[in-house]
PDB file of N, CA and C in Angstrom:
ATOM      1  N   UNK A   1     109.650  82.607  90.121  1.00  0.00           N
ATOM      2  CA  UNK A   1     109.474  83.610  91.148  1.00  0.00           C
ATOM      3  C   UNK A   1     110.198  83.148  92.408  1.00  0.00           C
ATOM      4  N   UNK A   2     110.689  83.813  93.151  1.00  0.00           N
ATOM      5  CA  UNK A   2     111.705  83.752  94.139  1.00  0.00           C
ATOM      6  C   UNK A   2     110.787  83.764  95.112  1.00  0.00           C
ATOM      7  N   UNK A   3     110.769  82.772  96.097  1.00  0.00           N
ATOM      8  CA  UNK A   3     110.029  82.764  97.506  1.00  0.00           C
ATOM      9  C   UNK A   3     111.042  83.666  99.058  1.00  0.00           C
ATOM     10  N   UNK A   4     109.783  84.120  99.381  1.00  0.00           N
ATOM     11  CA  UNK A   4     110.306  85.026 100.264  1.00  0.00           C
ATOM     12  C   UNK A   4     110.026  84.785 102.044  1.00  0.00           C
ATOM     13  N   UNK A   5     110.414  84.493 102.597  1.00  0.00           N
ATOM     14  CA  UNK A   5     110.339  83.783 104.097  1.00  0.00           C
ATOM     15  C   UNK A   5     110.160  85.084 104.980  1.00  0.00           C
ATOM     16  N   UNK A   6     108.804  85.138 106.114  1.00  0.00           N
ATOM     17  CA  UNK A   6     109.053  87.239 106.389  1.00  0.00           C
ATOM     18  C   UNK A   6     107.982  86.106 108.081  1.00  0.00           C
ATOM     19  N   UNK A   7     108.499  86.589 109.034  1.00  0.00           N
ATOM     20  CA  UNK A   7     107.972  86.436 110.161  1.00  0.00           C
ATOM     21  C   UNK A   7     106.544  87.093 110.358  1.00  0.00           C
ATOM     22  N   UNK A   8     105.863  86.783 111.188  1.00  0.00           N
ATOM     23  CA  UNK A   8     104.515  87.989 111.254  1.00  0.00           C
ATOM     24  C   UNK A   8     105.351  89.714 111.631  1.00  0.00           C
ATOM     25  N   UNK A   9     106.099  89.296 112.423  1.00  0.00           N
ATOM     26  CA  UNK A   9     106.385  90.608 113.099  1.00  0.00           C
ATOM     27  C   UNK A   9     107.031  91.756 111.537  1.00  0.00           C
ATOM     28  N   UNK A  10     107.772  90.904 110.745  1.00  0.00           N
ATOM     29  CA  UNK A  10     108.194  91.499 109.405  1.00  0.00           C
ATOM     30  C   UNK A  10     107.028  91.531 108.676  1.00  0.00           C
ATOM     31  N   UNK A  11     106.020  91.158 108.321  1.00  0.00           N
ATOM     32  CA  UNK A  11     105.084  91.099 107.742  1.00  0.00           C
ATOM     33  C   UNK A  11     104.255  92.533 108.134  1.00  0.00           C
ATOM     34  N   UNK A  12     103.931  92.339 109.660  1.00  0.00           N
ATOM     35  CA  UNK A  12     103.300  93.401 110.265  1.00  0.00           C
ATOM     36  C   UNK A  12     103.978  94.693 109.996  1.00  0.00           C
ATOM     37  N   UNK A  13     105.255  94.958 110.019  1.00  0.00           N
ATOM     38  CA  UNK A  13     106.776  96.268 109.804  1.00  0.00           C
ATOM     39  C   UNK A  13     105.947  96.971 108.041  1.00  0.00           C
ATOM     40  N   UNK A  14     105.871  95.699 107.262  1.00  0.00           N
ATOM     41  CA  UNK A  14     105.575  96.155 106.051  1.00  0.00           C
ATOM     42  C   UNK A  14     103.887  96.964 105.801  1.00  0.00           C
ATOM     43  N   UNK A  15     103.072  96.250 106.911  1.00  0.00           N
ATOM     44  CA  UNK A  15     101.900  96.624 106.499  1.00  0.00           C
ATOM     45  C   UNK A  15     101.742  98.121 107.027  1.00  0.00           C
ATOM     46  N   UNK A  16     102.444  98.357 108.124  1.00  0.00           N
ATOM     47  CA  UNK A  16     102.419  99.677 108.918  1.00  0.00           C
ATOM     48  C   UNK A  16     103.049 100.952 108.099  1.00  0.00           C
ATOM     49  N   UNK A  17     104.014 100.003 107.666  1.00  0.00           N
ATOM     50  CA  UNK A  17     104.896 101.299 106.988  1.00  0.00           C
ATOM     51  C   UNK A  17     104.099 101.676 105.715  1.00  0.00           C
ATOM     52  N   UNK A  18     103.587 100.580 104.828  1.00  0.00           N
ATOM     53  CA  UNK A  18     102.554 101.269 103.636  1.00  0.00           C
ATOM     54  C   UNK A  18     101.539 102.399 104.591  1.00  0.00           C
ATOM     55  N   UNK A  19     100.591 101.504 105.920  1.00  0.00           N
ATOM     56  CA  UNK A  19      99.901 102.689 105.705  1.00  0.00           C
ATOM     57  C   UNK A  19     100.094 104.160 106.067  1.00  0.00           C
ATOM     58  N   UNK A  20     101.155 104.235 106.818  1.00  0.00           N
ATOM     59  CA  UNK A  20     101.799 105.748 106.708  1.00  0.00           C
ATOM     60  C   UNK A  20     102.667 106.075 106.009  1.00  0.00           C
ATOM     61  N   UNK A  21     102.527 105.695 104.673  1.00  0.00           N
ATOM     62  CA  UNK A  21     102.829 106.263 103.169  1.00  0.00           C
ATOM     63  C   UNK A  21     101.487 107.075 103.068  1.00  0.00           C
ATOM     64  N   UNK A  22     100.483 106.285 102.872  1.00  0.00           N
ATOM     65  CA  UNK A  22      99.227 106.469 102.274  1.00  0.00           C
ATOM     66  C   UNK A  22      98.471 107.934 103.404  1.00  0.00           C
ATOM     67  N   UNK A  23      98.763 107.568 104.887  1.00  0.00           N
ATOM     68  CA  UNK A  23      98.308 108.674 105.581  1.00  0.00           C
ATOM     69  C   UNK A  23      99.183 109.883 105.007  1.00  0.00           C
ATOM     70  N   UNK A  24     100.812 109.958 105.111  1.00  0.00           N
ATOM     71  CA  UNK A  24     101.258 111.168 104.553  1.00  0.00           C
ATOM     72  C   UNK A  24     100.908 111.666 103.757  1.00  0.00           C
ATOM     73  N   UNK A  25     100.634 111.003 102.453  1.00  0.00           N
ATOM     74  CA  UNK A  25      99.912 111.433 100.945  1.00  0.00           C
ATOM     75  C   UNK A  25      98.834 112.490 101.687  1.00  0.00           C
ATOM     76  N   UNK A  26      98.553 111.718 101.902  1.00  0.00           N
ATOM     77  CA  UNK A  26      96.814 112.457 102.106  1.00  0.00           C
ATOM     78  C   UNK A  26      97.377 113.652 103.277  1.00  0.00           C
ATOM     79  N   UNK A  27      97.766 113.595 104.297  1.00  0.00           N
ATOM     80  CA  UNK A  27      98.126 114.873 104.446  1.00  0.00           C
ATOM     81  C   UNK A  27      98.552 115.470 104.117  1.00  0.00           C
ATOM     82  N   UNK A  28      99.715 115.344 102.918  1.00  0.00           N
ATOM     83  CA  UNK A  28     100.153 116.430 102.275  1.00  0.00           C
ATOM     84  C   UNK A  28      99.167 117.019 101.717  1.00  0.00           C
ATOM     85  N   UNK A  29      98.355 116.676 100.796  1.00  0.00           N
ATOM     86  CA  UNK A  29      97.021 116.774  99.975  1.00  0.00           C
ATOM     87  C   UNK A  29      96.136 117.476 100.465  1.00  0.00           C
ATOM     88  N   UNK A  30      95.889 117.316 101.742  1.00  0.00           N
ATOM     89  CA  UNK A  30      95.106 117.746 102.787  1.00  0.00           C
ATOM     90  C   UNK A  30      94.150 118.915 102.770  1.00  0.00           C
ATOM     91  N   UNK A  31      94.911 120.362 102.285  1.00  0.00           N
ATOM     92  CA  UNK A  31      94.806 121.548 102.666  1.00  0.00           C
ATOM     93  C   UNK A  31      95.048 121.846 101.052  1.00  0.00           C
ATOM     94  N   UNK A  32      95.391 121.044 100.348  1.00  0.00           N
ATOM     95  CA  UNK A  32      95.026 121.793  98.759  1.00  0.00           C
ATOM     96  C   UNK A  32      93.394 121.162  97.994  1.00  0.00           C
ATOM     97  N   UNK A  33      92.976 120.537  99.005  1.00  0.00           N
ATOM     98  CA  UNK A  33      91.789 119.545  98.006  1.00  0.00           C
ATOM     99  C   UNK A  33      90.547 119.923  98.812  1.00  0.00           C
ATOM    100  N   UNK A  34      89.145 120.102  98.301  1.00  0.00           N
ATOM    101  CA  UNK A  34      88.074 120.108  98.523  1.00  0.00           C
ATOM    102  C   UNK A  34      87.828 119.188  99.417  1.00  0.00           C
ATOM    103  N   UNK A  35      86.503 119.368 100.515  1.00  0.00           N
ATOM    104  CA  UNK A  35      86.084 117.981 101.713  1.00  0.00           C
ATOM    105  C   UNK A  35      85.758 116.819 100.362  1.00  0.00           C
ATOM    106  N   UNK A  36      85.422 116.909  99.656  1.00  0.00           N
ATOM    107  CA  UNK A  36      84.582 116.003  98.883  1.00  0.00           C
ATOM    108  C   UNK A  36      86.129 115.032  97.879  1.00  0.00           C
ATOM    109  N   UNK A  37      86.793 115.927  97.398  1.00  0.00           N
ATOM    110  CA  UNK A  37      88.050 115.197  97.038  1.00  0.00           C
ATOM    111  C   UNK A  37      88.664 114.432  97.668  1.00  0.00           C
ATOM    112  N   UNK A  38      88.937 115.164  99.295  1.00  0.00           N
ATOM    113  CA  UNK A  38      89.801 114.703 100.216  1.00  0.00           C
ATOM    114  C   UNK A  38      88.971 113.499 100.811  1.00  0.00           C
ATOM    115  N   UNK A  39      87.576 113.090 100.585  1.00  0.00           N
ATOM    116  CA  UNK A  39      86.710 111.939 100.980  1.00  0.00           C
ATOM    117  C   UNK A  39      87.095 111.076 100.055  1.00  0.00           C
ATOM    118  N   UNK A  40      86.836 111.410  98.616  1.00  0.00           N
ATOM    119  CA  UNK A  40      87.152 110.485  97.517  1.00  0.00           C
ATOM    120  C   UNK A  40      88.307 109.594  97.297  1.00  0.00           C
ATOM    121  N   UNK A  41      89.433 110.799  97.820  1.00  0.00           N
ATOM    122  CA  UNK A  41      91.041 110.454  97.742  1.00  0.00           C
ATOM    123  C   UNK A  41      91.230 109.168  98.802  1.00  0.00           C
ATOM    124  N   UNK A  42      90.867 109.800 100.027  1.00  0.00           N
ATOM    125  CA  UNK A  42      90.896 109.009 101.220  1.00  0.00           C
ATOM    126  C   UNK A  42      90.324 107.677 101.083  1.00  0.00           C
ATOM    127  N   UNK A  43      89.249 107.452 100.450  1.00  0.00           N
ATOM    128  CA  UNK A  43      88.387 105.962 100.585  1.00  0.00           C
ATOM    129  C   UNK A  43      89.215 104.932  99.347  1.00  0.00           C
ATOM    130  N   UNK A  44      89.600 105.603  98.393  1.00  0.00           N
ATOM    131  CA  UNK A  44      90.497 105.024  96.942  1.00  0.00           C
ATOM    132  C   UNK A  44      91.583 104.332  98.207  1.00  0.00           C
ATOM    133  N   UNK A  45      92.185 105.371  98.671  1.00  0.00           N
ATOM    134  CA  UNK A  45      93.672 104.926  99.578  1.00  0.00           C
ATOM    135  C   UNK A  45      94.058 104.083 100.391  1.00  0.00           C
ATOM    136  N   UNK A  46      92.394 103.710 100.927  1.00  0.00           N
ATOM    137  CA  UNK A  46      91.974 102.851 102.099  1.00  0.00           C
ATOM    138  C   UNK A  46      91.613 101.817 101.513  1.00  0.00           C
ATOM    139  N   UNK A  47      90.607 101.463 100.186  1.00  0.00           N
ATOM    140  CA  UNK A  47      90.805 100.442  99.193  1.00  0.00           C
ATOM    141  C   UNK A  47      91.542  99.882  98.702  1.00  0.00           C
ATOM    142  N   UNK A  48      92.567 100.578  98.163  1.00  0.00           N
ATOM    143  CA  UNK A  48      93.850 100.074  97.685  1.00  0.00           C
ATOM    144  C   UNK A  48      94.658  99.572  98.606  1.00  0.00           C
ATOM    145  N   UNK A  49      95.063  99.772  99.483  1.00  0.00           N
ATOM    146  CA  UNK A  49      95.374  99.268 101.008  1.00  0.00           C
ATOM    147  C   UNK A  49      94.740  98.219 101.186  1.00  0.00           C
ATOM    148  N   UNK A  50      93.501  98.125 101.317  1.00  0.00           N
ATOM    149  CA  UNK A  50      92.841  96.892 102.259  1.00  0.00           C
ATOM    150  C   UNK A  50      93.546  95.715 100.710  1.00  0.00           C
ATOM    151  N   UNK A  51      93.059  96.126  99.420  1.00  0.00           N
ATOM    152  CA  UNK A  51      92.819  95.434  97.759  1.00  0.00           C
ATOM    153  C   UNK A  51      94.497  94.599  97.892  1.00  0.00           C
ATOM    154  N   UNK A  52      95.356  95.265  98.270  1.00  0.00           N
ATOM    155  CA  UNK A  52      96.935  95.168  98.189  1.00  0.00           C
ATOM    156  C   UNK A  52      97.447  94.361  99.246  1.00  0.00           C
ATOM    157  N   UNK A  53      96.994  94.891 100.618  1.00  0.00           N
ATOM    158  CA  UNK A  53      97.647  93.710 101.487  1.00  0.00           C
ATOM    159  C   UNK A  53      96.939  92.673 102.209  1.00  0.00           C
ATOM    160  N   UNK A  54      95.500  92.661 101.569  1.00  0.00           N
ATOM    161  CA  UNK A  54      94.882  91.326 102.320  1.00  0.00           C
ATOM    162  C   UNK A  54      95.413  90.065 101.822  1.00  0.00           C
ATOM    163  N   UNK A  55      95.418  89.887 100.524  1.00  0.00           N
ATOM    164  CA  UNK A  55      95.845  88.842 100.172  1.00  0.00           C
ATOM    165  C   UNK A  55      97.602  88.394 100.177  1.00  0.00           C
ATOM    166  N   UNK A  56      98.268  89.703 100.404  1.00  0.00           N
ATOM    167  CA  UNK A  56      99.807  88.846 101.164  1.00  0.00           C
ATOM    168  C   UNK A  56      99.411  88.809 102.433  1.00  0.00           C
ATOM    169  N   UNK A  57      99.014  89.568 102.824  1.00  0.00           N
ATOM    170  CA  UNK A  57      98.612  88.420 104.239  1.00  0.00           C
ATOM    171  C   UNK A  57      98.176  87.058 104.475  1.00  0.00           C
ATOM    172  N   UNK A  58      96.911  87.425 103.622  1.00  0.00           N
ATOM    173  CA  UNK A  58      96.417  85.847 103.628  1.00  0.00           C
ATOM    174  C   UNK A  58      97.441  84.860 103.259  1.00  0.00           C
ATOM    175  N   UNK A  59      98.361  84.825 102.257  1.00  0.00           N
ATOM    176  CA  UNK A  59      99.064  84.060 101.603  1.00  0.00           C
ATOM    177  C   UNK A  59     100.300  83.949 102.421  1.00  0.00           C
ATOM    178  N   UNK A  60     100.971  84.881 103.318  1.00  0.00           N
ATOM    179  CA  UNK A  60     101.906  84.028 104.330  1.00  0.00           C
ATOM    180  C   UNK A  60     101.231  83.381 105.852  1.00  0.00           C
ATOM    181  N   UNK A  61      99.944  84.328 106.077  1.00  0.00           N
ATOM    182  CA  UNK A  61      99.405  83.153 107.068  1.00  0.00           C
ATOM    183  C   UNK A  61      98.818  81.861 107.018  1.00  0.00           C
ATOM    184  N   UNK A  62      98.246  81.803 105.852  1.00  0.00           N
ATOM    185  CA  UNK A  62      97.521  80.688 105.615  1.00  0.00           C
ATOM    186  C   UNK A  62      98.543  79.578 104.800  1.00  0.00           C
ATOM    187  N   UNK A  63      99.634  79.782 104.333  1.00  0.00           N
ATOM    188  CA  UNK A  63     100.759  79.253 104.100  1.00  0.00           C
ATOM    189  C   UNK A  63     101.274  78.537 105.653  1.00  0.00           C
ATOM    190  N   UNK A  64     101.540  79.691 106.898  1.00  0.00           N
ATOM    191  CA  UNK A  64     102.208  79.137 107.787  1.00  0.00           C
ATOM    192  C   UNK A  64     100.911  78.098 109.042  1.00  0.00           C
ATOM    193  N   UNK A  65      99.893  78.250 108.587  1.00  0.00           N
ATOM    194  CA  UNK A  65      99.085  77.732 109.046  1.00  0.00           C
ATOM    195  C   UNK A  65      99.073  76.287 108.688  1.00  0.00           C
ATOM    196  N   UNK A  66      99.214  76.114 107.234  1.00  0.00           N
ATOM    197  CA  UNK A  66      99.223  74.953 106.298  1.00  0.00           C
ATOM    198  C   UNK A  66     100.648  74.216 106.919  1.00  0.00           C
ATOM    199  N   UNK A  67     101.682  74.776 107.044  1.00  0.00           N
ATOM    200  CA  UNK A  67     103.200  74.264 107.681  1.00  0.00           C
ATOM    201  C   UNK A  67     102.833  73.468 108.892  1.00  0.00           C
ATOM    202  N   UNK A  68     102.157  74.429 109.768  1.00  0.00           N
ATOM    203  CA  UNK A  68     102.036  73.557 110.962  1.00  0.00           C
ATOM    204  C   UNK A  68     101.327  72.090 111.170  1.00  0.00           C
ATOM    205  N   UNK A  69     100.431  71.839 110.084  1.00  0.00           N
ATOM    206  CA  UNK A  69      99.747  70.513 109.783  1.00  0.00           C
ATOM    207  C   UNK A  69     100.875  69.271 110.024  1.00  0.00           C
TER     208      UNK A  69
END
């Protein structure tokens, strides 16, 4: 596996831009789905989000944390 070197500020670029993927979805969605879908949809989106980028986070901060030792 190829190691990848990403500043916070690049790190941060990536996390922002997923979550307004995930907000567009859902607004597109918005106005075709039931309150109860559009709750369901929404909390999956926000899971998968938190499920997906906590741990590259964790893993280049706590990496660059470990560097500074």
């Amino acid at each position: 596996m190829k190691d990848v070197q990403l500043s916070r500020t690049e790190l941060a670029f990536i996390i922002v831009t997923r979550a307004m993927i995930g907000a567009g979805v859902a607004l597109l969605l918005a106005d075709r789905i039931s309150g109860e879908q559009r709750k369901a949809i929404g909390a999956t989106l926000t899971l998968v989000g938190l499920v997906t980028t906590i741990p590259a986070a964790c893993a280049i901060f706590c990496k660059h944390e470990s560097d500074e030792d």
